[in-house]
C-alpha atoms as a PDB file:
ATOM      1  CA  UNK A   1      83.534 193.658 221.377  1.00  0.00           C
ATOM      2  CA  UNK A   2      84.971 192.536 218.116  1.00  0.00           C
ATOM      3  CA  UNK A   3      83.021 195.256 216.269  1.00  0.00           C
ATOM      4  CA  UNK A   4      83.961 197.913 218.260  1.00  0.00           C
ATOM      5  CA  UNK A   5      87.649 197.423 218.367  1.00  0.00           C
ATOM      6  CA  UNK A   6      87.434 197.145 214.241  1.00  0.00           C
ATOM      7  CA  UNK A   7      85.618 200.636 214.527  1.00  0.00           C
ATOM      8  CA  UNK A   8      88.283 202.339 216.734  1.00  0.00           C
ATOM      9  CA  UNK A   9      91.026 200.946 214.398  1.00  0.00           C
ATOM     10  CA  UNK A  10      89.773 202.413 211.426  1.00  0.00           C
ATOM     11  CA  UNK A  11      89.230 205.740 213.154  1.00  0.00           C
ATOM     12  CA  UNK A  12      92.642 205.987 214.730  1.00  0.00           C
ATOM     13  CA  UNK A  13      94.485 204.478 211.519  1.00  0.00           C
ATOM     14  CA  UNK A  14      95.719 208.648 210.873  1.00  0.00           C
ATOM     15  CA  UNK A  15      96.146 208.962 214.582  1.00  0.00           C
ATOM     16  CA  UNK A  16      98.443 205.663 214.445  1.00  0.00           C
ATOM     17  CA  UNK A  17     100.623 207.101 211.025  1.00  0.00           C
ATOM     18  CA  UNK A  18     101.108 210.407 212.885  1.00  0.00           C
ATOM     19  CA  UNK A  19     102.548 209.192 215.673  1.00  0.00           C
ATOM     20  CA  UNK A  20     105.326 206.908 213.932  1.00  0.00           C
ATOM     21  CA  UNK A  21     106.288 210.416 212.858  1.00  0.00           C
ATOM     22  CA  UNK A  22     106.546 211.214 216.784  1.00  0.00           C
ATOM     23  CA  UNK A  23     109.542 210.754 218.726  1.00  0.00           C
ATOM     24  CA  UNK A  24     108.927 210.389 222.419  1.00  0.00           C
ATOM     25  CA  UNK A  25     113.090 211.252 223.102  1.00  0.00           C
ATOM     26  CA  UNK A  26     111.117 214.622 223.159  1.00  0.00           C
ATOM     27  CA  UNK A  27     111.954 215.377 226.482  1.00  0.00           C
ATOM     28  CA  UNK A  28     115.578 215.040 226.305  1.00  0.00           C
ATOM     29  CA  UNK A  29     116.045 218.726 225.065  1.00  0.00           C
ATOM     30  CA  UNK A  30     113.634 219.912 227.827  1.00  0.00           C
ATOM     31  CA  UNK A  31     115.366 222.055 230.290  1.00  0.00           C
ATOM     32  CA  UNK A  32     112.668 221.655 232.510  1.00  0.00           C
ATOM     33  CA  UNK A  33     110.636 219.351 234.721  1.00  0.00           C
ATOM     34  CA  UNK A  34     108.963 216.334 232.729  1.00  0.00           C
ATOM     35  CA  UNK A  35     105.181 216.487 233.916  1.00  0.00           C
ATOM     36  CA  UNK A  36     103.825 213.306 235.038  1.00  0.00           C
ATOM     37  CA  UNK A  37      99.648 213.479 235.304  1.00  0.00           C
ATOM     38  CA  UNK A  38      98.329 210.506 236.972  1.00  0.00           C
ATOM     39  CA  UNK A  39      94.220 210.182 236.456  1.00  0.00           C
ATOM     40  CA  UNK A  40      92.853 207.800 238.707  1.00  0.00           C
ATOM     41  CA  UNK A  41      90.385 206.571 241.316  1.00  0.00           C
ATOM     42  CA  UNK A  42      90.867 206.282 245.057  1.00  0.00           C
ATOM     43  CA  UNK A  43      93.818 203.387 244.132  1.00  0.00           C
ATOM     44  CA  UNK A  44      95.372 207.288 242.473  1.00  0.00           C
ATOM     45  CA  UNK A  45      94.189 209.124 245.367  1.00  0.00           C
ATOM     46  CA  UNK A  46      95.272 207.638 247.816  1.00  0.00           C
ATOM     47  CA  UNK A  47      94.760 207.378 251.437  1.00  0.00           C
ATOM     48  CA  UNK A  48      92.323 204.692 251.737  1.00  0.00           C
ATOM     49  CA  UNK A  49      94.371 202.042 253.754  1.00  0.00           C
ATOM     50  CA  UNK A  50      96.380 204.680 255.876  1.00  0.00           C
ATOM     51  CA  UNK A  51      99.141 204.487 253.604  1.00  0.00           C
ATOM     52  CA  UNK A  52      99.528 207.932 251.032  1.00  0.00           C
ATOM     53  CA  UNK A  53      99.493 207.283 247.156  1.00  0.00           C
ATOM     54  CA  UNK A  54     101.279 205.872 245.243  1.00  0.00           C
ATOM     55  CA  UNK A  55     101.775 208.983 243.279  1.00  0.00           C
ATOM     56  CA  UNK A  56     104.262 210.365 246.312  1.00  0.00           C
ATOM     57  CA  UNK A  57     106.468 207.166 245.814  1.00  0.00           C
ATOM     58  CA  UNK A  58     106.233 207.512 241.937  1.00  0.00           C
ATOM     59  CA  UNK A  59     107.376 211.440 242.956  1.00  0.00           C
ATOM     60  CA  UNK A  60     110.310 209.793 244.893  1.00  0.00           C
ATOM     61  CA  UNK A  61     111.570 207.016 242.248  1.00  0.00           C
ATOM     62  CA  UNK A  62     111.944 209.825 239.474  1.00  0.00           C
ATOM     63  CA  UNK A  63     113.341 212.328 241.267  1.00  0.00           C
ATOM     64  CA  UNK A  64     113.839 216.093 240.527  1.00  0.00           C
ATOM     65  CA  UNK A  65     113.296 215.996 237.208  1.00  0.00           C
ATOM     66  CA  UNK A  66     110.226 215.262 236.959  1.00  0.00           C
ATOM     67  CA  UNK A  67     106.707 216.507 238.810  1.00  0.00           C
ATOM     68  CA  UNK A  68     103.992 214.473 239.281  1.00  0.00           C
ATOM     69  CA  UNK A  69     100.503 215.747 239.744  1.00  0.00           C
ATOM     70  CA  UNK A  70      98.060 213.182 241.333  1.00  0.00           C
ATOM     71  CA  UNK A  71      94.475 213.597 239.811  1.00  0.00           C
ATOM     72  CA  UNK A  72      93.089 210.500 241.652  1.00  0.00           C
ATOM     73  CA  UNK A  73      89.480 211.005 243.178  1.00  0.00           C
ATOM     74  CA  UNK A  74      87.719 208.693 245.105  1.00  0.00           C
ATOM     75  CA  UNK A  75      84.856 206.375 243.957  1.00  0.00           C
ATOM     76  CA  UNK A  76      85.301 207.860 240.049  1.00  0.00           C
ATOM     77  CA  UNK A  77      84.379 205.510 236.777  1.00  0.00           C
ATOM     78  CA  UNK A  78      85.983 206.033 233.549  1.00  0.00           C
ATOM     79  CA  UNK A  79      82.243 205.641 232.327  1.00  0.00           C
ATOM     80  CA  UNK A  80      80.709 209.133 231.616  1.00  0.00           C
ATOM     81  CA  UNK A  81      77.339 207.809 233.077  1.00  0.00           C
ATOM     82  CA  UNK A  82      79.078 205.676 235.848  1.00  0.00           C
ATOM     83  CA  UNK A  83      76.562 205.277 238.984  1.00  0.00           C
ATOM     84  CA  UNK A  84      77.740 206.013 242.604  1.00  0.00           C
ATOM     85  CA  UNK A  85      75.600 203.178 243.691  1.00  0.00           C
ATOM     86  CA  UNK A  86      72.301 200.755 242.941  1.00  0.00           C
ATOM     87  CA  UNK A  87      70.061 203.110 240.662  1.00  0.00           C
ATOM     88  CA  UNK A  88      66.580 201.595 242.419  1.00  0.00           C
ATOM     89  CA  UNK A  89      68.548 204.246 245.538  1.00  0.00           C
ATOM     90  CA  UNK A  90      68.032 207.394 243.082  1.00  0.00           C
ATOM     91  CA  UNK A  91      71.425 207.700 241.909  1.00  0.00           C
ATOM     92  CA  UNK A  92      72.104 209.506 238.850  1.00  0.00           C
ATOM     93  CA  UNK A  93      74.335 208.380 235.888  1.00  0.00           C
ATOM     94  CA  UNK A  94      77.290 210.469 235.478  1.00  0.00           C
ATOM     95  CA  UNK A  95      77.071 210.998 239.532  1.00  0.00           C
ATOM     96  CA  UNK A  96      80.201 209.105 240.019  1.00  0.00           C
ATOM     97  CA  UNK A  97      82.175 209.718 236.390  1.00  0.00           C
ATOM     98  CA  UNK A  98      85.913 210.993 236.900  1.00  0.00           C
ATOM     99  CA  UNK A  99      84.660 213.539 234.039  1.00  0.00           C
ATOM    100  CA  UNK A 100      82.699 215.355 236.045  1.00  0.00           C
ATOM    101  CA  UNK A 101      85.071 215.702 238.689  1.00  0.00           C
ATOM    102  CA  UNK A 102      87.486 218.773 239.666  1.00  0.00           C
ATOM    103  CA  UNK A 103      90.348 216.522 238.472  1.00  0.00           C
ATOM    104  CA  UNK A 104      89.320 216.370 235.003  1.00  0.00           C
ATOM    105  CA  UNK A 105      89.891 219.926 234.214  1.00  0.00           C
ATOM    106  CA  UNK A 106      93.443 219.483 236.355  1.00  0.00           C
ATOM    107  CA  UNK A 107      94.313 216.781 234.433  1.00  0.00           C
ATOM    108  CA  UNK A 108      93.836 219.067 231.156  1.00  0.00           C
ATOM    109  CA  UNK A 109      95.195 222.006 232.432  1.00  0.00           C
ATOM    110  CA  UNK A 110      98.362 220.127 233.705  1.00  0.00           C
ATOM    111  CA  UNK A 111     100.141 220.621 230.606  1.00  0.00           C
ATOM    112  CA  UNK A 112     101.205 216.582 231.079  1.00  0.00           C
ATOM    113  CA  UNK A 113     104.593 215.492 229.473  1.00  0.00           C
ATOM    114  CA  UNK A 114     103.523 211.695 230.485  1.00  0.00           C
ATOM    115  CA  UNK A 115      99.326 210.779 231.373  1.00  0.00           C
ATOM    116  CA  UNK A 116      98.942 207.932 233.394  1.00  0.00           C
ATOM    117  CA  UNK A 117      95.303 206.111 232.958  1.00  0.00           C
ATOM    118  CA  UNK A 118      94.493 203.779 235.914  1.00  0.00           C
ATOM    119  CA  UNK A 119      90.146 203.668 235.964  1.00  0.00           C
ATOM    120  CA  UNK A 120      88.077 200.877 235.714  1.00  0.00           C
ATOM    121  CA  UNK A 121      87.673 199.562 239.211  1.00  0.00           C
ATOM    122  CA  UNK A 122      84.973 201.382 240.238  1.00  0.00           C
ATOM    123  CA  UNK A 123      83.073 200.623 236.362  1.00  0.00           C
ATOM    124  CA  UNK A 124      83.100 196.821 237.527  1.00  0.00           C
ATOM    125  CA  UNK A 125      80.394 197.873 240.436  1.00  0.00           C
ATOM    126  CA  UNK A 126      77.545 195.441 239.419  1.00  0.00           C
ATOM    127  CA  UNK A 127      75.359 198.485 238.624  1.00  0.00           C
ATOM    128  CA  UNK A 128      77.623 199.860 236.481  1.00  0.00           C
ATOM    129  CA  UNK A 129      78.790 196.909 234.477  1.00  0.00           C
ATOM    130  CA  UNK A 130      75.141 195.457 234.485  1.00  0.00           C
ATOM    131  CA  UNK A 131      72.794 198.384 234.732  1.00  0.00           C
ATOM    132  CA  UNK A 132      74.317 201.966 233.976  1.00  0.00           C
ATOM    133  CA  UNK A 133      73.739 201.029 229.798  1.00  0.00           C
ATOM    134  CA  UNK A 134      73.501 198.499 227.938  1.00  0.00           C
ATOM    135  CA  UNK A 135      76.589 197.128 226.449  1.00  0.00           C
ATOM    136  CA  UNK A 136      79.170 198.151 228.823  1.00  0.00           C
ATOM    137  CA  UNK A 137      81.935 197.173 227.463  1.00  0.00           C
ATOM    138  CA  UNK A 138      81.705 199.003 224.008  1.00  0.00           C
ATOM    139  CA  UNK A 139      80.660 202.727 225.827  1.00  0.00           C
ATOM    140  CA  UNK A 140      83.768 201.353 228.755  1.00  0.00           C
ATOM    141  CA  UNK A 141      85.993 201.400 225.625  1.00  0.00           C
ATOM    142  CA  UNK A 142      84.275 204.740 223.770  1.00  0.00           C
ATOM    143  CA  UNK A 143      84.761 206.580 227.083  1.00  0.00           C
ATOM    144  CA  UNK A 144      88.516 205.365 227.477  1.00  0.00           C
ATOM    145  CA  UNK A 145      89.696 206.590 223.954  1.00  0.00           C
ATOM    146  CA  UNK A 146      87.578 209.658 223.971  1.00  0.00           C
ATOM    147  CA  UNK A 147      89.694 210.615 227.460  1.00  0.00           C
ATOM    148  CA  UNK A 148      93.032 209.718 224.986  1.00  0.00           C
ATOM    149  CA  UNK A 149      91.794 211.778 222.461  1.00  0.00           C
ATOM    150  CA  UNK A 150      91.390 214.239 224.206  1.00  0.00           C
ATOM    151  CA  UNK A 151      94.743 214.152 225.772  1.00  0.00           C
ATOM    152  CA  UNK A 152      96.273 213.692 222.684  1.00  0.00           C
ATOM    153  CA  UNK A 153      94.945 216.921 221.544  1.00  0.00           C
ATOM    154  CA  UNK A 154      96.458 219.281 224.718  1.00  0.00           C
ATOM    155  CA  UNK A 155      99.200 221.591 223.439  1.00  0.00           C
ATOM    156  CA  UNK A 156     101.976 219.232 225.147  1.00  0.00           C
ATOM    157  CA  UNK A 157     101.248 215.955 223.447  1.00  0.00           C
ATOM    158  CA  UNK A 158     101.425 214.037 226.149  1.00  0.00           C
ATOM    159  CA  UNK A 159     102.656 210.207 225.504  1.00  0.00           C
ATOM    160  CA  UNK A 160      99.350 207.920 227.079  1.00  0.00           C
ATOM    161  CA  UNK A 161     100.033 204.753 229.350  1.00  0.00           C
ATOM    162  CA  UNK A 162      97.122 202.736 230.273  1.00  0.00           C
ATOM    163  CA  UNK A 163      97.404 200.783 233.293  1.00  0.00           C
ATOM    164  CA  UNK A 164      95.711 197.939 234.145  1.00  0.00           C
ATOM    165  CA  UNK A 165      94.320 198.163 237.008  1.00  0.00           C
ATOM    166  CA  UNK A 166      95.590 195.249 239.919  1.00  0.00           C
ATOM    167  CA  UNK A 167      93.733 192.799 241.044  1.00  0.00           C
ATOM    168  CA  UNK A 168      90.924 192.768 243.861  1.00  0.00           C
ATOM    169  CA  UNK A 169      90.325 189.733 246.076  1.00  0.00           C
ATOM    170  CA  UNK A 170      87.517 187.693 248.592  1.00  0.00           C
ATOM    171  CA  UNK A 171      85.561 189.421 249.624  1.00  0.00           C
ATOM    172  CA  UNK A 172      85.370 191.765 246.479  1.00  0.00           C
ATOM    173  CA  UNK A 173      84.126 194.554 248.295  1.00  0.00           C
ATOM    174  CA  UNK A 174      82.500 197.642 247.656  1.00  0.00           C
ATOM    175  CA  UNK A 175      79.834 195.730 245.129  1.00  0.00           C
ATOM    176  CA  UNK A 176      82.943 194.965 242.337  1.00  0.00           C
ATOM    177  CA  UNK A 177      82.647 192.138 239.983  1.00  0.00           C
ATOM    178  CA  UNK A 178      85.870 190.451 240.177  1.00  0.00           C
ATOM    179  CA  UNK A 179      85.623 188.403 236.927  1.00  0.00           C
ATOM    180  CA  UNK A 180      85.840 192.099 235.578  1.00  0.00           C
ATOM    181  CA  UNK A 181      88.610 193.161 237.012  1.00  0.00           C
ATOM    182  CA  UNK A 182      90.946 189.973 237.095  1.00  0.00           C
ATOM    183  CA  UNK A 183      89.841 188.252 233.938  1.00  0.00           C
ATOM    184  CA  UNK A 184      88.587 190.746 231.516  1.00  0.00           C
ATOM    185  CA  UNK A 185      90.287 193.988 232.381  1.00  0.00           C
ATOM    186  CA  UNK A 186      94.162 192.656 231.702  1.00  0.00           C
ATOM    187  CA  UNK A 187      92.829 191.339 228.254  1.00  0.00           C
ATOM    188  CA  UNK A 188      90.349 194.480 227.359  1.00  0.00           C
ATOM    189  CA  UNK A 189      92.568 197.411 228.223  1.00  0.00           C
ATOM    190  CA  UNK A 190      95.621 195.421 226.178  1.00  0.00           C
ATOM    191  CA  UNK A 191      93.378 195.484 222.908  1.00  0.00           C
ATOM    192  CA  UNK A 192      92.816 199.268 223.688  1.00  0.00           C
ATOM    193  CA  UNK A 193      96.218 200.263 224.102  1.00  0.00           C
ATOM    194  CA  UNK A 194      96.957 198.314 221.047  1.00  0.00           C
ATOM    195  CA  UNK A 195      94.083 200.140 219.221  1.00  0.00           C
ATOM    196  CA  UNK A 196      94.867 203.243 219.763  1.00  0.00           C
ATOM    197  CA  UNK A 197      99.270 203.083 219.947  1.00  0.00           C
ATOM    198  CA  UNK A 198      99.154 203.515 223.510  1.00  0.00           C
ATOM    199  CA  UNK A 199     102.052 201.886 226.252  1.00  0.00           C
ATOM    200  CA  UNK A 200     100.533 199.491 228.885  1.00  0.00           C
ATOM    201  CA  UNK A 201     101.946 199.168 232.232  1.00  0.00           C
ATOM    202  CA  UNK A 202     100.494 195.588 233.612  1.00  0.00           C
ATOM    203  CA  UNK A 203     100.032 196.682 237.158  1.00  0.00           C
ATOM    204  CA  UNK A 204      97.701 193.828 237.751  1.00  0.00           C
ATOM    205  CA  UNK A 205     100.610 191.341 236.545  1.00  0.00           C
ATOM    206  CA  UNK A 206     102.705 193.532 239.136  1.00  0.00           C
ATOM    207  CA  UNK A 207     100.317 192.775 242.311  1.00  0.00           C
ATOM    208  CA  UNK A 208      99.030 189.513 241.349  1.00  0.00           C
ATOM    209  CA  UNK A 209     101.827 187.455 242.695  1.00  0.00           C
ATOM    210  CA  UNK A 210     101.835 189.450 246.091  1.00  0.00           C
ATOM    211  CA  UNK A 211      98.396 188.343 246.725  1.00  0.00           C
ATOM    212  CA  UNK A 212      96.074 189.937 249.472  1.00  0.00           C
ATOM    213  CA  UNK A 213      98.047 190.435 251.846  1.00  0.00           C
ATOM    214  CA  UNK A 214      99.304 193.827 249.852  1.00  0.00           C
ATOM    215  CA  UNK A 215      95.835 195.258 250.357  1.00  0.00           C
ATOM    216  CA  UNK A 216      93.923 196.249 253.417  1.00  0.00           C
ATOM    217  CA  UNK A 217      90.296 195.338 252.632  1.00  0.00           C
ATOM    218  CA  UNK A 218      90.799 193.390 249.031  1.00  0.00           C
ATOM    219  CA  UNK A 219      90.692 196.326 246.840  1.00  0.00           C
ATOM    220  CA  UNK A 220      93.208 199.343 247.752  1.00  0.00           C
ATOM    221  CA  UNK A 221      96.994 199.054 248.495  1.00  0.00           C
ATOM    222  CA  UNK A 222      98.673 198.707 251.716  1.00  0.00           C
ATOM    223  CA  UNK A 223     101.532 201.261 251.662  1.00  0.00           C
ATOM    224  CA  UNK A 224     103.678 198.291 250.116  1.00  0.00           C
ATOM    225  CA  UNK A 225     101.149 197.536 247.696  1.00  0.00           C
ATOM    226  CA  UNK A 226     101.433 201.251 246.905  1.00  0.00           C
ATOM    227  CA  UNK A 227     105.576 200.795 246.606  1.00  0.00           C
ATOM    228  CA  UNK A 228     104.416 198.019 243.647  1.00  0.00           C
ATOM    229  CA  UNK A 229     102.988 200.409 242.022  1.00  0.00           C
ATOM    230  CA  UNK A 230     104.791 203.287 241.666  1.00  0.00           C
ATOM    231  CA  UNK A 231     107.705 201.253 241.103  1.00  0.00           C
ATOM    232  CA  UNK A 232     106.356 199.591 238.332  1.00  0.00           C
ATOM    233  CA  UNK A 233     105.030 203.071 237.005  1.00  0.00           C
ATOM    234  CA  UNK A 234     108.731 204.436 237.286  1.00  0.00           C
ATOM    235  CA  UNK A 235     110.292 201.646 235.255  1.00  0.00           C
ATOM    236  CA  UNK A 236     108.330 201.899 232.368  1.00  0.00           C
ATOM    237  CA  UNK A 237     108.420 205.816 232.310  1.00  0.00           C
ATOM    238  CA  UNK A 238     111.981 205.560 232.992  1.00  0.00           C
ATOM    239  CA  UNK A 239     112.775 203.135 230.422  1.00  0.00           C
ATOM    240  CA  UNK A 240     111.426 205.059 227.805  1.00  0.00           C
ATOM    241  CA  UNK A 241     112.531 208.689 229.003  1.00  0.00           C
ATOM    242  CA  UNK A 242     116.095 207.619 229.685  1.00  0.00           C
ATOM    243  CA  UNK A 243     116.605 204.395 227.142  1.00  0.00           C
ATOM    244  CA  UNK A 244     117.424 202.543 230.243  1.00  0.00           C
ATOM    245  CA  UNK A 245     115.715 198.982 230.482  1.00  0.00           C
ATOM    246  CA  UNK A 246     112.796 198.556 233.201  1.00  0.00           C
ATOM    247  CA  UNK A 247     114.313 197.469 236.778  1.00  0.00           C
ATOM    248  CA  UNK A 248     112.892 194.811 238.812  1.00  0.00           C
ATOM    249  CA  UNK A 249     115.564 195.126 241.304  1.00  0.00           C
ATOM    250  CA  UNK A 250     115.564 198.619 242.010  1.00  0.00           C
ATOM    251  CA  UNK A 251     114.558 199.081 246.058  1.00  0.00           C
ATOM    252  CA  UNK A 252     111.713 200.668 247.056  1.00  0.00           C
ATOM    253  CA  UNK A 253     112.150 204.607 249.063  1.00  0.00           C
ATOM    254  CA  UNK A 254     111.687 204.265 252.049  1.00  0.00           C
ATOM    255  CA  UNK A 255     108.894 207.382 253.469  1.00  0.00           C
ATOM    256  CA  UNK A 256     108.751 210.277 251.305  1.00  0.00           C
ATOM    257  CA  UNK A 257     110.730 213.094 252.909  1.00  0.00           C
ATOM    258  CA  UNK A 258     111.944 215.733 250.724  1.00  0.00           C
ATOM    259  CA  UNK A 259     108.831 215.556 248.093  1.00  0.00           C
ATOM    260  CA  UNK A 260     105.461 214.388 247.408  1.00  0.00           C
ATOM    261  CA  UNK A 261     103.358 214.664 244.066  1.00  0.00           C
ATOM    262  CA  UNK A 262     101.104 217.483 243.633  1.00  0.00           C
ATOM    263  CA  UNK A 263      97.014 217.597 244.379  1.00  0.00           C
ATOM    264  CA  UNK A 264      95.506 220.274 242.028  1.00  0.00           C
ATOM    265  CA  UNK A 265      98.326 222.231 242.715  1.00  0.00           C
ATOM    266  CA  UNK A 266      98.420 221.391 246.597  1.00  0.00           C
ATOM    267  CA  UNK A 267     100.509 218.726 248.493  1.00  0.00           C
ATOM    268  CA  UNK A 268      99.058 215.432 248.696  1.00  0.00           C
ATOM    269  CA  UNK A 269      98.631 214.091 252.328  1.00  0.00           C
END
């Protein structure tokens, strides 16, 4: 892992110089709507637990000013040759990759102001972390800043913020490694951001003191677990849009009523 984090510093070294040259009080002179793009698995999507994502709260907390646009889909794996299940039942790698997904050509025809990253859950499936490739941890990381690079490039510049993902619990359904998730994710996807001059929002640091009660089955938010969230979400976008300091005091909205975030240009549920 050492190697490979070496690697992607020397090839982001120019990215890394150009962006000291950046200022992200861009959208101050923007007269219109800061676009919020939030890439994700079902946690994004929403829905799973009865309660709708946390993308309509997010929607709520920032207000008018900004639109969000939820590209969250179910089951997804930031790896391009992420499995949908055990490979000895046929399935194919790439079946269950976010890339091949609707909501990767949303995501990059969103013209995003602000990208929010939250994958990984679903690449800490035993046959992903264990039998989609070898060394799952270095193509994990490849994949990740290939996505940023990516993003980087769209005419809007978006500013990246890689979340970790929160924590899973007992049972550890749905065949997910929870050493993965609660033990190497918050350390892995803080060397990434670092690599390549990303922001991190610890949403795992967010949920971890709430325990399981915030989820439904060990894995996806209750609707309060989905308040966590997007508050935490809001408070570092806001505290870098506006130059106000991140609020852990601020209440959470009550039921979205006059707004919700955007589904490939529909309403999510």
């Amino acid at each position: 892992q050492n190697c490979i984090m070496v690697m992607l510093s020397y090839l982001y070294g120019t990215i890394l110089n150009a962006l000291a040259l950046f200022s992200f009080d861009k959208y101050a002179g923007n007269s219109g709507e800061i676009r919020v793009t939030c890439i994700g698995d079902s946690i994004t999507e929403g829905g799973a637990c009865g309660a709708p994502s946390y993308t309509n709260n997010l929607q709520e907390i920032l207000g008018d000013g900004y639109a969000v646009t939820n590209c969250g889909v179910s089951g997804m794996t930031m790896l391009k040759k992420g499995l949908c299940g055990d490979p000895a039942y046929g399935n194919q790698a790439g079946a269950c990759s976010w890339w091949n997904t609707w909501a990767y050509s949303a995501a990059m025809e969103s013209e995003p102001d602000i990208v929010t990253i939250m994958l990984g859950t679903n690449d800490a499936k035993y046959y992903n972390w264990e039998g989609a490739q070898q060394n799952w941890g270095d193509y994990y990381t490849l994949d990740y800043v290939d996505l940023i690079h990516r993003l980087r490039a769209l005419k809007s510049h978006p500013k990246i913020y890689i979340l970790v993902p929160p924590p899973i619990y007992a049972p550890y359904p749905y065949d997910m490694n929870g050493t993965i998730v609660n033990q190497i994710y918050p350390v892995l996807e803080r060397d990434l951001a670092s690599v390549v001059g990303a922001e991190i929002i610890d949403i795992y640091s967010a949920m971890v003191d709430t325990g399981v009660d915030n989820t439904c089955d060990g894995c996806h938010p209750t609707e309060t677990g989905a308040n966590i969230i997007a508050q935490t979400i809001a408070d570092a976008i806001l505290g870098k849009t506006r130059g106000d300091k991140p609020s852990s005091t601020r209440a959470f909205p009550g039921p979205n009523k006059h707004r919700t975030s955007t589904v490939y240009g529909q309403k999510a549920p």
